[in-house]
PDB file of N, CA and C in Angstrom:
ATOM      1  N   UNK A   1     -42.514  26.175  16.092  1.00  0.00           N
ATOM      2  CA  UNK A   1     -41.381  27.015  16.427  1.00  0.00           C
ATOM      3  C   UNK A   1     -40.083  26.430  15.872  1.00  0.00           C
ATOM      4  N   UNK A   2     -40.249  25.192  15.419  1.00  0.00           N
ATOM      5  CA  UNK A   2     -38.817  24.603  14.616  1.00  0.00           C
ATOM      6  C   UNK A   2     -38.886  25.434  13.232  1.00  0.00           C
ATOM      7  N   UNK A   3     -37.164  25.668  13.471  1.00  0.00           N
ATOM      8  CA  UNK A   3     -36.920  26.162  11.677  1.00  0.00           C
ATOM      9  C   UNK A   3     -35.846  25.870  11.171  1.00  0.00           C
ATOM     10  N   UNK A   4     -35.695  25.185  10.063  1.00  0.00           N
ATOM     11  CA  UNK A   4     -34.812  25.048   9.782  1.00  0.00           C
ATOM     12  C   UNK A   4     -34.036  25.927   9.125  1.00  0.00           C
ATOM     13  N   UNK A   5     -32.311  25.693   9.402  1.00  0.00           N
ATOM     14  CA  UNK A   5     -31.824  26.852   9.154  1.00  0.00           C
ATOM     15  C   UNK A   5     -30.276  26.257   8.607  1.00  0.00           C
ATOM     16  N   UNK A   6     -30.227  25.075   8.363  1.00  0.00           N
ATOM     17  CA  UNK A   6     -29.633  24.081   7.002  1.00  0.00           C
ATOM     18  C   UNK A   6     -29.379  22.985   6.859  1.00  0.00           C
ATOM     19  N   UNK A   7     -29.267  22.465   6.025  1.00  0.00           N
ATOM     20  CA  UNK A   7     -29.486  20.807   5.516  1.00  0.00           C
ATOM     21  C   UNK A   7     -27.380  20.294   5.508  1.00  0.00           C
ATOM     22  N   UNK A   8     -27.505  19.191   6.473  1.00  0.00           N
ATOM     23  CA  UNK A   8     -26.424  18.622   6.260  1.00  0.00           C
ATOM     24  C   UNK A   8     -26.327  17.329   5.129  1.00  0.00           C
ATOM     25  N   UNK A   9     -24.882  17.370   4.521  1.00  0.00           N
ATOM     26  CA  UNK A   9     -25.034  16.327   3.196  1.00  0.00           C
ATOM     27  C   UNK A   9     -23.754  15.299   3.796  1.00  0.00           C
ATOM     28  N   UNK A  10     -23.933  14.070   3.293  1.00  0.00           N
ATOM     29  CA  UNK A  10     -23.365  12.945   3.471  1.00  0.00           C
ATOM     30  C   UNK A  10     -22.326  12.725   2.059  1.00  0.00           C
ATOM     31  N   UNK A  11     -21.487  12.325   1.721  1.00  0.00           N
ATOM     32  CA  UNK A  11     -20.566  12.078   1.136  1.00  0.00           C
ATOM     33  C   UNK A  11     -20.196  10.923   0.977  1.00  0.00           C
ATOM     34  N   UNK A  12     -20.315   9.728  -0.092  1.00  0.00           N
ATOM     35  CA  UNK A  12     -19.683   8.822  -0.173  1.00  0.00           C
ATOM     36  C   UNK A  12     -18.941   8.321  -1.567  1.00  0.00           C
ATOM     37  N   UNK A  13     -18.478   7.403  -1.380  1.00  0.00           N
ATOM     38  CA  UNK A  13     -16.933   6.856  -2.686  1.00  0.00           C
ATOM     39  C   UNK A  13     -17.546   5.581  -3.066  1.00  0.00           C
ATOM     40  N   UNK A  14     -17.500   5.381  -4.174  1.00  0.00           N
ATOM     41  CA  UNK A  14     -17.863   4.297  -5.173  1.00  0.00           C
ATOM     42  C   UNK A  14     -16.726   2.913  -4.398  1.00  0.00           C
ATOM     43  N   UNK A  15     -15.556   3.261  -3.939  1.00  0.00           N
ATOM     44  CA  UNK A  15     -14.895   3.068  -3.316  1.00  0.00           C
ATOM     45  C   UNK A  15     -13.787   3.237  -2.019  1.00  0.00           C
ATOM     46  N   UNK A  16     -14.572   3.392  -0.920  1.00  0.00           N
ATOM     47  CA  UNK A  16     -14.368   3.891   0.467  1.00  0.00           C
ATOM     48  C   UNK A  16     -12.795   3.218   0.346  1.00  0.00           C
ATOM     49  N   UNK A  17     -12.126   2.229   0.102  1.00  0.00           N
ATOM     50  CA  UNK A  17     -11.039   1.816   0.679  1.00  0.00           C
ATOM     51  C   UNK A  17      -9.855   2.310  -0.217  1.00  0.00           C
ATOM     52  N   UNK A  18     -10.612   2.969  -1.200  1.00  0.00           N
ATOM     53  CA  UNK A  18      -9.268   3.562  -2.187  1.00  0.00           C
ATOM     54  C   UNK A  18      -8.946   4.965  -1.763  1.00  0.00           C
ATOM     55  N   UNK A  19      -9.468   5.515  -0.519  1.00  0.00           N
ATOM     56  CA  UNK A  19      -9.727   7.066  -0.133  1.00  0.00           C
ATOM     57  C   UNK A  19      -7.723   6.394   0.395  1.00  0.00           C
ATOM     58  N   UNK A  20      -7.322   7.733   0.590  1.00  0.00           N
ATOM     59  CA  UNK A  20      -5.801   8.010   1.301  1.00  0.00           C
ATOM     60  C   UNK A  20      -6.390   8.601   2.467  1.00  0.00           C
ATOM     61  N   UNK A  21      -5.338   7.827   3.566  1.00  0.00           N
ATOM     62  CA  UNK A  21      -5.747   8.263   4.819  1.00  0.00           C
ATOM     63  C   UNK A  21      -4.199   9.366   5.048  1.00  0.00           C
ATOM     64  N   UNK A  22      -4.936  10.324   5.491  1.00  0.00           N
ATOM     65  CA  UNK A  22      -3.683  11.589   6.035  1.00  0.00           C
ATOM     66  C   UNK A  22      -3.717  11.809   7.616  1.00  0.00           C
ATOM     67  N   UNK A  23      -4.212  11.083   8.479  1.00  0.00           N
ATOM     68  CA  UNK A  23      -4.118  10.990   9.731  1.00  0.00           C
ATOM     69  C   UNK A  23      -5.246  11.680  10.337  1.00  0.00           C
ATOM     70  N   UNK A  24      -5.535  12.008  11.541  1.00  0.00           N
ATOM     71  CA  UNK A  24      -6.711  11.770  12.421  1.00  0.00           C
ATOM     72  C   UNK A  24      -7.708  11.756  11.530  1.00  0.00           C
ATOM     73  N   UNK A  25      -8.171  10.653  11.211  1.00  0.00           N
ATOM     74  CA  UNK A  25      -8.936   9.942  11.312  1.00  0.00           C
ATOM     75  C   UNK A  25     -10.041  11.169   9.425  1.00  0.00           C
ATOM     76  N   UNK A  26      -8.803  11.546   8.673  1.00  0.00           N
ATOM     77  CA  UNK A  26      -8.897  12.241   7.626  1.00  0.00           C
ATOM     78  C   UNK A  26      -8.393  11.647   6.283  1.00  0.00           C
ATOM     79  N   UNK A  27      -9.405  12.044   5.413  1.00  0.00           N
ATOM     80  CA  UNK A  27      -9.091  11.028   3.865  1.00  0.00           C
ATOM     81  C   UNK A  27      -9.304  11.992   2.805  1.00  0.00           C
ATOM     82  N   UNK A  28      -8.292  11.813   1.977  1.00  0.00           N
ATOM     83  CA  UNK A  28      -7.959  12.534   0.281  1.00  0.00           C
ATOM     84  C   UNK A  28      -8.920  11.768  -0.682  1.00  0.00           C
ATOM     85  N   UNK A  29      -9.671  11.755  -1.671  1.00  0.00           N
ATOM     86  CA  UNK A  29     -10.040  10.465  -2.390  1.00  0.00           C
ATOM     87  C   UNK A  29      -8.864  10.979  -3.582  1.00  0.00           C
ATOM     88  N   UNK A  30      -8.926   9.622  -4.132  1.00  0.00           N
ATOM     89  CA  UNK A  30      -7.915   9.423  -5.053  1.00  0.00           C
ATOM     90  C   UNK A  30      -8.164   9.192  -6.494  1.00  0.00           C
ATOM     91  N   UNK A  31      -7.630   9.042  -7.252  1.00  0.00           N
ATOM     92  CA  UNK A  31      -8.025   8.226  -8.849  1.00  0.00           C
ATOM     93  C   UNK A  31      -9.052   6.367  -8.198  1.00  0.00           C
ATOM     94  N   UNK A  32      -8.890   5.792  -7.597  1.00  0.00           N
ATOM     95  CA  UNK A  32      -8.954   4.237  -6.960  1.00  0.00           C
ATOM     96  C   UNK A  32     -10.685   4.593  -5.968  1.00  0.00           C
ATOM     97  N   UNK A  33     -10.460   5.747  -5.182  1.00  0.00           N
ATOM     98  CA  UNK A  33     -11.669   6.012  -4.287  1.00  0.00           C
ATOM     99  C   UNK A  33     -12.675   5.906  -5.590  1.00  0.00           C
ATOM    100  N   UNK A  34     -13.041   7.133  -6.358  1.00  0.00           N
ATOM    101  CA  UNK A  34     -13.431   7.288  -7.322  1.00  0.00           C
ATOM    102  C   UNK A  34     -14.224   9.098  -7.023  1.00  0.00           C
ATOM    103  N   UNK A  35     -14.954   9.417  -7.717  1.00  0.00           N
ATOM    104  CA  UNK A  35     -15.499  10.496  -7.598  1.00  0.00           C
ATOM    105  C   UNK A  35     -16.190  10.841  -6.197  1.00  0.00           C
ATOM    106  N   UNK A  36     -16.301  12.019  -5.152  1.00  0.00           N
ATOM    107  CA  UNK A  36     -17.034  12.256  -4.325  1.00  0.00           C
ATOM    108  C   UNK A  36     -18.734  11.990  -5.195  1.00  0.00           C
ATOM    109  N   UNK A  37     -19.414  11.870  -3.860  1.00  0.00           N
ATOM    110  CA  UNK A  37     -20.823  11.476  -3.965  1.00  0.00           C
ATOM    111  C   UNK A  37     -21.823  11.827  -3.422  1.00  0.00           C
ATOM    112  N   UNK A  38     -22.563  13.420  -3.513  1.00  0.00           N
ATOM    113  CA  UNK A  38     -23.124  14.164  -2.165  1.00  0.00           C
ATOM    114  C   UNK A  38     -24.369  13.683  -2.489  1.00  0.00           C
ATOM    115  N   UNK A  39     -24.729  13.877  -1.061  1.00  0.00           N
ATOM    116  CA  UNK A  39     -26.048  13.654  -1.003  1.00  0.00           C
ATOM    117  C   UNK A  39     -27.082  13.592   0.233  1.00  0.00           C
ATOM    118  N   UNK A  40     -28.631  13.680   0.443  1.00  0.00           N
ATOM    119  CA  UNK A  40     -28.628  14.289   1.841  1.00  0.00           C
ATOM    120  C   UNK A  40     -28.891  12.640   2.425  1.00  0.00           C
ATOM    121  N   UNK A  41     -28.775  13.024   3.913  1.00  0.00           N
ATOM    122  CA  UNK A  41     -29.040  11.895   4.574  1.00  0.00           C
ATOM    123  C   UNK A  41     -30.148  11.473   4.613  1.00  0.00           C
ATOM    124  N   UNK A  42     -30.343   9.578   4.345  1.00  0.00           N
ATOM    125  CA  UNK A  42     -31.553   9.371   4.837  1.00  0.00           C
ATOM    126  C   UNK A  42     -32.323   8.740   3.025  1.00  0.00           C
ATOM    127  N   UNK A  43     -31.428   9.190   2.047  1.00  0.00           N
ATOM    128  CA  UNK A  43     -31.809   8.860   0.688  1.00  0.00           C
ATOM    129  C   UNK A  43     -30.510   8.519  -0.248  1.00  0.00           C
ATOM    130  N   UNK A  44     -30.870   8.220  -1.284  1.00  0.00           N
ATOM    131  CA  UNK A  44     -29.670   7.260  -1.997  1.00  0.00           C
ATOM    132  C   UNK A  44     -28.972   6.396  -1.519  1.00  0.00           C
ATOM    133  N   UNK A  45     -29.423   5.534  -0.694  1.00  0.00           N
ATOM    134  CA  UNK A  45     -28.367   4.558   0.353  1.00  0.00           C
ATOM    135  C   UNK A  45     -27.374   5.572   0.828  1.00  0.00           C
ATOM    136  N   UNK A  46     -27.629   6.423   1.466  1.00  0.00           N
ATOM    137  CA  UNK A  46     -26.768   7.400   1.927  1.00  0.00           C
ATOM    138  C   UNK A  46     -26.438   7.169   3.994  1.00  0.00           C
ATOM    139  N   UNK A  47     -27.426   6.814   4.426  1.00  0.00           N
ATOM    140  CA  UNK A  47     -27.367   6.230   5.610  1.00  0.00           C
ATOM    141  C   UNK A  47     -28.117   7.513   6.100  1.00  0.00           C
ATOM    142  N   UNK A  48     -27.954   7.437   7.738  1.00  0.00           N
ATOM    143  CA  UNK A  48     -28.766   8.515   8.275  1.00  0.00           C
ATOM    144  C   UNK A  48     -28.300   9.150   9.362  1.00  0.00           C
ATOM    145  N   UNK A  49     -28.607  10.564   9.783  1.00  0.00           N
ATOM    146  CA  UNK A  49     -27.995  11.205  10.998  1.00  0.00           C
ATOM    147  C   UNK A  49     -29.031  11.342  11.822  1.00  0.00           C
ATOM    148  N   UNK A  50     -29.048  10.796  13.407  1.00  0.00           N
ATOM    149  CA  UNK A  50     -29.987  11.114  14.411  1.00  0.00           C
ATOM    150  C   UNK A  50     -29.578  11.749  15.108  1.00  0.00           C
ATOM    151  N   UNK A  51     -30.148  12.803  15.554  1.00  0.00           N
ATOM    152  CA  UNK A  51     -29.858  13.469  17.022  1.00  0.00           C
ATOM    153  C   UNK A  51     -29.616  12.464  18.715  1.00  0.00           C
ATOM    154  N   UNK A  52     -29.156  13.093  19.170  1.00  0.00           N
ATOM    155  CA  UNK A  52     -28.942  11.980  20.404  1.00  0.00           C
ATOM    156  C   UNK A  52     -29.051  10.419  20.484  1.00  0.00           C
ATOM    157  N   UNK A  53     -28.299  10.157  19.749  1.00  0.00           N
ATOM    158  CA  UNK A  53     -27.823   8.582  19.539  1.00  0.00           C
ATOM    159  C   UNK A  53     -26.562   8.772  19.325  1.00  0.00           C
ATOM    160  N   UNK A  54     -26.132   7.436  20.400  1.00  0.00           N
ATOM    161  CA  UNK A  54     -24.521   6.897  19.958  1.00  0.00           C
ATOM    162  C   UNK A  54     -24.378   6.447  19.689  1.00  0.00           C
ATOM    163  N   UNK A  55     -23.252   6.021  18.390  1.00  0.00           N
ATOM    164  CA  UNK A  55     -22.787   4.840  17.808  1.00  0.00           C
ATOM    165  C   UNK A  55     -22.374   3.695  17.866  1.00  0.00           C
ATOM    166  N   UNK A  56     -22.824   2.656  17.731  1.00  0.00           N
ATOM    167  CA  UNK A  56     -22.251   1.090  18.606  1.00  0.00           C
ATOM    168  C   UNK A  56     -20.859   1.184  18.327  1.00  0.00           C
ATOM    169  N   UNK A  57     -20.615   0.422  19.139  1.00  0.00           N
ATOM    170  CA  UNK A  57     -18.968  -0.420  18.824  1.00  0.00           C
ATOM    171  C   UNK A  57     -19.411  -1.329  17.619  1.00  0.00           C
ATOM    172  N   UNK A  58     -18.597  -1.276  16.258  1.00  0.00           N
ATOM    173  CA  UNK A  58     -18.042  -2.065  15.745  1.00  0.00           C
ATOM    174  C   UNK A  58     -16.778  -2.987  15.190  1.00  0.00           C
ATOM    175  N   UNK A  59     -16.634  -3.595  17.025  1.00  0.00           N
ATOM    176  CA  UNK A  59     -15.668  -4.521  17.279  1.00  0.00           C
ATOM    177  C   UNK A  59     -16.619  -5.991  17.942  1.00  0.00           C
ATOM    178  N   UNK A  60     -16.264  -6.722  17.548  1.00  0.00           N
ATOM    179  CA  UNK A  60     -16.613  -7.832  18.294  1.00  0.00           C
ATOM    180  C   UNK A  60     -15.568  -8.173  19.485  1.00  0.00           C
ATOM    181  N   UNK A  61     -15.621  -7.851  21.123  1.00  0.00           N
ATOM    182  CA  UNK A  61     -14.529  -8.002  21.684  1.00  0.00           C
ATOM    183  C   UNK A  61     -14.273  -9.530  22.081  1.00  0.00           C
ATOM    184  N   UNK A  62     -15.731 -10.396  21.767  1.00  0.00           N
ATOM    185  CA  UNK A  62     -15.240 -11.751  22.011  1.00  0.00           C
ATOM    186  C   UNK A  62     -14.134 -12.313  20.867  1.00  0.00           C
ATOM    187  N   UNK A  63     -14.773 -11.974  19.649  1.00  0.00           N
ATOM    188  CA  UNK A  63     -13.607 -12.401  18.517  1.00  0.00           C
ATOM    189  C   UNK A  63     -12.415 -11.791  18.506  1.00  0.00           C
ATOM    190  N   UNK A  64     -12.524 -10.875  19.122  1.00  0.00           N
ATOM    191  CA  UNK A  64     -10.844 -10.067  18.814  1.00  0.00           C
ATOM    192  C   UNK A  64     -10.032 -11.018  19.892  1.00  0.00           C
ATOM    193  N   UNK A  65     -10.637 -11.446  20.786  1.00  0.00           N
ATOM    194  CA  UNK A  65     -10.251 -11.610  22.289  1.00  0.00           C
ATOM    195  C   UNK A  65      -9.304 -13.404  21.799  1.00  0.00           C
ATOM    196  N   UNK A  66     -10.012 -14.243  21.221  1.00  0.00           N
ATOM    197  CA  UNK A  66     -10.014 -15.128  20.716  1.00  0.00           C
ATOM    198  C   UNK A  66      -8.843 -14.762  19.594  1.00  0.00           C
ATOM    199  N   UNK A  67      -8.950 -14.124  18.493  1.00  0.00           N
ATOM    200  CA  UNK A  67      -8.130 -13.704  17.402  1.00  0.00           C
ATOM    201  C   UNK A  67      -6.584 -13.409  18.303  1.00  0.00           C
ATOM    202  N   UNK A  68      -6.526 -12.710  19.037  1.00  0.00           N
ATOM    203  CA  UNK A  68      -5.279 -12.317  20.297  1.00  0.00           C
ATOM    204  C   UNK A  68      -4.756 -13.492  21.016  1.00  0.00           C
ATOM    205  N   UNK A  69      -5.720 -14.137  21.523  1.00  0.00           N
ATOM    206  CA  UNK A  69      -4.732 -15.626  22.460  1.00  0.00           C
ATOM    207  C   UNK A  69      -4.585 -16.853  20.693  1.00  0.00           C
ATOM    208  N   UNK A  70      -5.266 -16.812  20.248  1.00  0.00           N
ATOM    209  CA  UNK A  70      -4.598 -17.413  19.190  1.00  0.00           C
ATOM    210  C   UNK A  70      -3.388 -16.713  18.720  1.00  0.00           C
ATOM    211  N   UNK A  71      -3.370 -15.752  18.599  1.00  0.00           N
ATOM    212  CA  UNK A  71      -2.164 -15.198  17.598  1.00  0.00           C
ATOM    213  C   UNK A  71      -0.956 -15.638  18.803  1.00  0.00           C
ATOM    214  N   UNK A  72      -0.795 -15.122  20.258  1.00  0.00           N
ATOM    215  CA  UNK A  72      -0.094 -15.286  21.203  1.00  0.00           C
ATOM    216  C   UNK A  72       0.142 -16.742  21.320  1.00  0.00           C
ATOM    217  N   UNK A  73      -0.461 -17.692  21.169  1.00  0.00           N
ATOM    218  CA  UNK A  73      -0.203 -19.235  21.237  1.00  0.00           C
ATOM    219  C   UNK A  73       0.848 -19.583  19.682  1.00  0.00           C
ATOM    220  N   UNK A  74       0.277 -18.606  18.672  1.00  0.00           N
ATOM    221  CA  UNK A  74       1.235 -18.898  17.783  1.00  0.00           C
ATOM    222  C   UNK A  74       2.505 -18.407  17.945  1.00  0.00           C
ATOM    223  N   UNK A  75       3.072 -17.464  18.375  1.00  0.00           N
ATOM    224  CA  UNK A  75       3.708 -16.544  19.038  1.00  0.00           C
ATOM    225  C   UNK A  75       4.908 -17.620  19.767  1.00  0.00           C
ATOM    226  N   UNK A  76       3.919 -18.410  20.472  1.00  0.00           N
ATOM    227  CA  UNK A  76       4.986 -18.702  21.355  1.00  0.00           C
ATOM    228  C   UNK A  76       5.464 -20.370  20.868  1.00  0.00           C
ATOM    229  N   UNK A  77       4.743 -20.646  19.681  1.00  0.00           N
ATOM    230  CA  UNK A  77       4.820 -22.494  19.676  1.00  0.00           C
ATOM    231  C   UNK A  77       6.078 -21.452  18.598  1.00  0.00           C
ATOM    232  N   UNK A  78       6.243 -20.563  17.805  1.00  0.00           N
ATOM    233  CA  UNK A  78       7.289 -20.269  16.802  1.00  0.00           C
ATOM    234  C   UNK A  78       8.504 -20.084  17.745  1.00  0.00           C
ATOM    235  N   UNK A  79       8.728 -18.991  19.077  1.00  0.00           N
ATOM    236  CA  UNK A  79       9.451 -19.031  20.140  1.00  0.00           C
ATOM    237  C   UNK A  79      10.209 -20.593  20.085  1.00  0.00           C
ATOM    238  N   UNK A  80       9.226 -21.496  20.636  1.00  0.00           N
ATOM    239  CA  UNK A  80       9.700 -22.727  20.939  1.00  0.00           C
ATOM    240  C   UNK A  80      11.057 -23.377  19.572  1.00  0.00           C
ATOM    241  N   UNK A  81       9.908 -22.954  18.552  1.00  0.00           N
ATOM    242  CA  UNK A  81      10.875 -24.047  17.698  1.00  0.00           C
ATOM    243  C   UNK A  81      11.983 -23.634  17.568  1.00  0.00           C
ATOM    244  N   UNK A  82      12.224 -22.010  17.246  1.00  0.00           N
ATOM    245  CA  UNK A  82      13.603 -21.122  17.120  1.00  0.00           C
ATOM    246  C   UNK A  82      14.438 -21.572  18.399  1.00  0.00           C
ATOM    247  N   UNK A  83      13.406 -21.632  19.712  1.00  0.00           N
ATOM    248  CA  UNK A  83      14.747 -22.046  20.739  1.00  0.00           C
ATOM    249  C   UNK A  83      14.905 -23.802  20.584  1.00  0.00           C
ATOM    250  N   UNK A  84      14.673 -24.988  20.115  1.00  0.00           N
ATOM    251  CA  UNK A  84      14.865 -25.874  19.734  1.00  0.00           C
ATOM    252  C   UNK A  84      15.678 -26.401  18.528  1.00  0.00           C
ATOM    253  N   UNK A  85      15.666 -25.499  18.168  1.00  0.00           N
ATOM    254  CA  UNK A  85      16.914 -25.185  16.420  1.00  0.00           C
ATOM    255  C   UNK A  85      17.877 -24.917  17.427  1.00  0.00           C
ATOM    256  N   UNK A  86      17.732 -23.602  18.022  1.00  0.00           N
ATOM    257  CA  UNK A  86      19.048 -23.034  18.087  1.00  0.00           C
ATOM    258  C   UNK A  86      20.233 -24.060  19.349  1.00  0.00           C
ATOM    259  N   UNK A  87      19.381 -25.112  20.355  1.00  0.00           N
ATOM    260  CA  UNK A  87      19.999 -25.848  21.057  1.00  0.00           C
ATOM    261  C   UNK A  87      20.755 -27.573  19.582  1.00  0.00           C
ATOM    262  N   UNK A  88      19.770 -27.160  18.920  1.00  0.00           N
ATOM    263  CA  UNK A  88      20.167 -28.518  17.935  1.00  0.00           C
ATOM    264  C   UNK A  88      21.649 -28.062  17.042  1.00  0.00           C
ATOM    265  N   UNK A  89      21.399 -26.597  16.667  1.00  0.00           N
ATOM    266  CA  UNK A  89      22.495 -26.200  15.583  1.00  0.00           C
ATOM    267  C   UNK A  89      23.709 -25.880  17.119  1.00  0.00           C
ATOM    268  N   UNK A  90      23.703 -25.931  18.296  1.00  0.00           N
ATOM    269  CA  UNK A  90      24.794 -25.968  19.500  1.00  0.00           C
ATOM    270  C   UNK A  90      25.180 -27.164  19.756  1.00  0.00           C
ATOM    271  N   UNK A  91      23.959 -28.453  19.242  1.00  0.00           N
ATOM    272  CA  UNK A  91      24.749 -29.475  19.458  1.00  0.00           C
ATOM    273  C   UNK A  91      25.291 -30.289  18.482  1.00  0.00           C
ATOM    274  N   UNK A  92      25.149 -29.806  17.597  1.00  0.00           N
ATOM    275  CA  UNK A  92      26.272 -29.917  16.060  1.00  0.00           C
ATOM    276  C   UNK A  92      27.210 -29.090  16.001  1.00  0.00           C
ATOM    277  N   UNK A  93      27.237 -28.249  16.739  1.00  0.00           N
ATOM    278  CA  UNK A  93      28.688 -27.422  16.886  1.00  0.00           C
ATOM    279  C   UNK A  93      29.799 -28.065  17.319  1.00  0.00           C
ATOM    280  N   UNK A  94      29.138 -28.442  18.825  1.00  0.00           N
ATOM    281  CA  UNK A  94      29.932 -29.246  19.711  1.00  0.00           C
ATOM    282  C   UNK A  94      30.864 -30.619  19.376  1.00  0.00           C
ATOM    283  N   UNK A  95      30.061 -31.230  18.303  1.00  0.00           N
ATOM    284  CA  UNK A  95      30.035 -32.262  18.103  1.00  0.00           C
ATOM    285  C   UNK A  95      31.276 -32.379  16.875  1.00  0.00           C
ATOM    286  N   UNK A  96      31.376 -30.986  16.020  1.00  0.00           N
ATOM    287  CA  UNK A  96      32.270 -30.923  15.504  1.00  0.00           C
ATOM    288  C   UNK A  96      33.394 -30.910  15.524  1.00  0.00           C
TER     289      UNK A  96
END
């Protein structure tokens, strides 16, 4: 009793990062992307579409998590030095 009634095609760029992004989450390809690339799913390294499956997260939230208090520790040792200049260049003012 299954029938099919049409074939979805996958699309890819010789270069995915040269596509122009025009907002939600929508892309122009460009001279840099290179030519569109159809093709059905599942062949030509094209990847594949399943019915009822969701897509993982691809974020690592331990590394981001890590990447964030590092950046914030840098954050604040730069804080420090700017407020340590700025008491040093007050006490060469003074002094003048």
């Amino acid at each position: 009793d299954n029938q099919v009634v049409g074939q979805l095609t996958i699309t890819d760029f010789v270069n995915p990062g040269g596509l122009e992004p025009i907002g939600q989450n929508l892309y122009l390809p460009t001279g840099a992307s290179g030519d569109p690339q159809e093709g059905v799913p599942g062949l030509d390294g094209l990847g594949e579409i399943r019915q009822s499956m969701l897509e993982a997260s691809n974020v690592n939230v331990t590394e981001e998590l890590v990447n964030m208090i590092e950046a914030q520790r840098v954050y604040e040792m730069n804080s420090k030095v700017i407020s340590s200049v700025d008491k040093m260049m007050s006490f060469v003012n003074q002094q003048l």
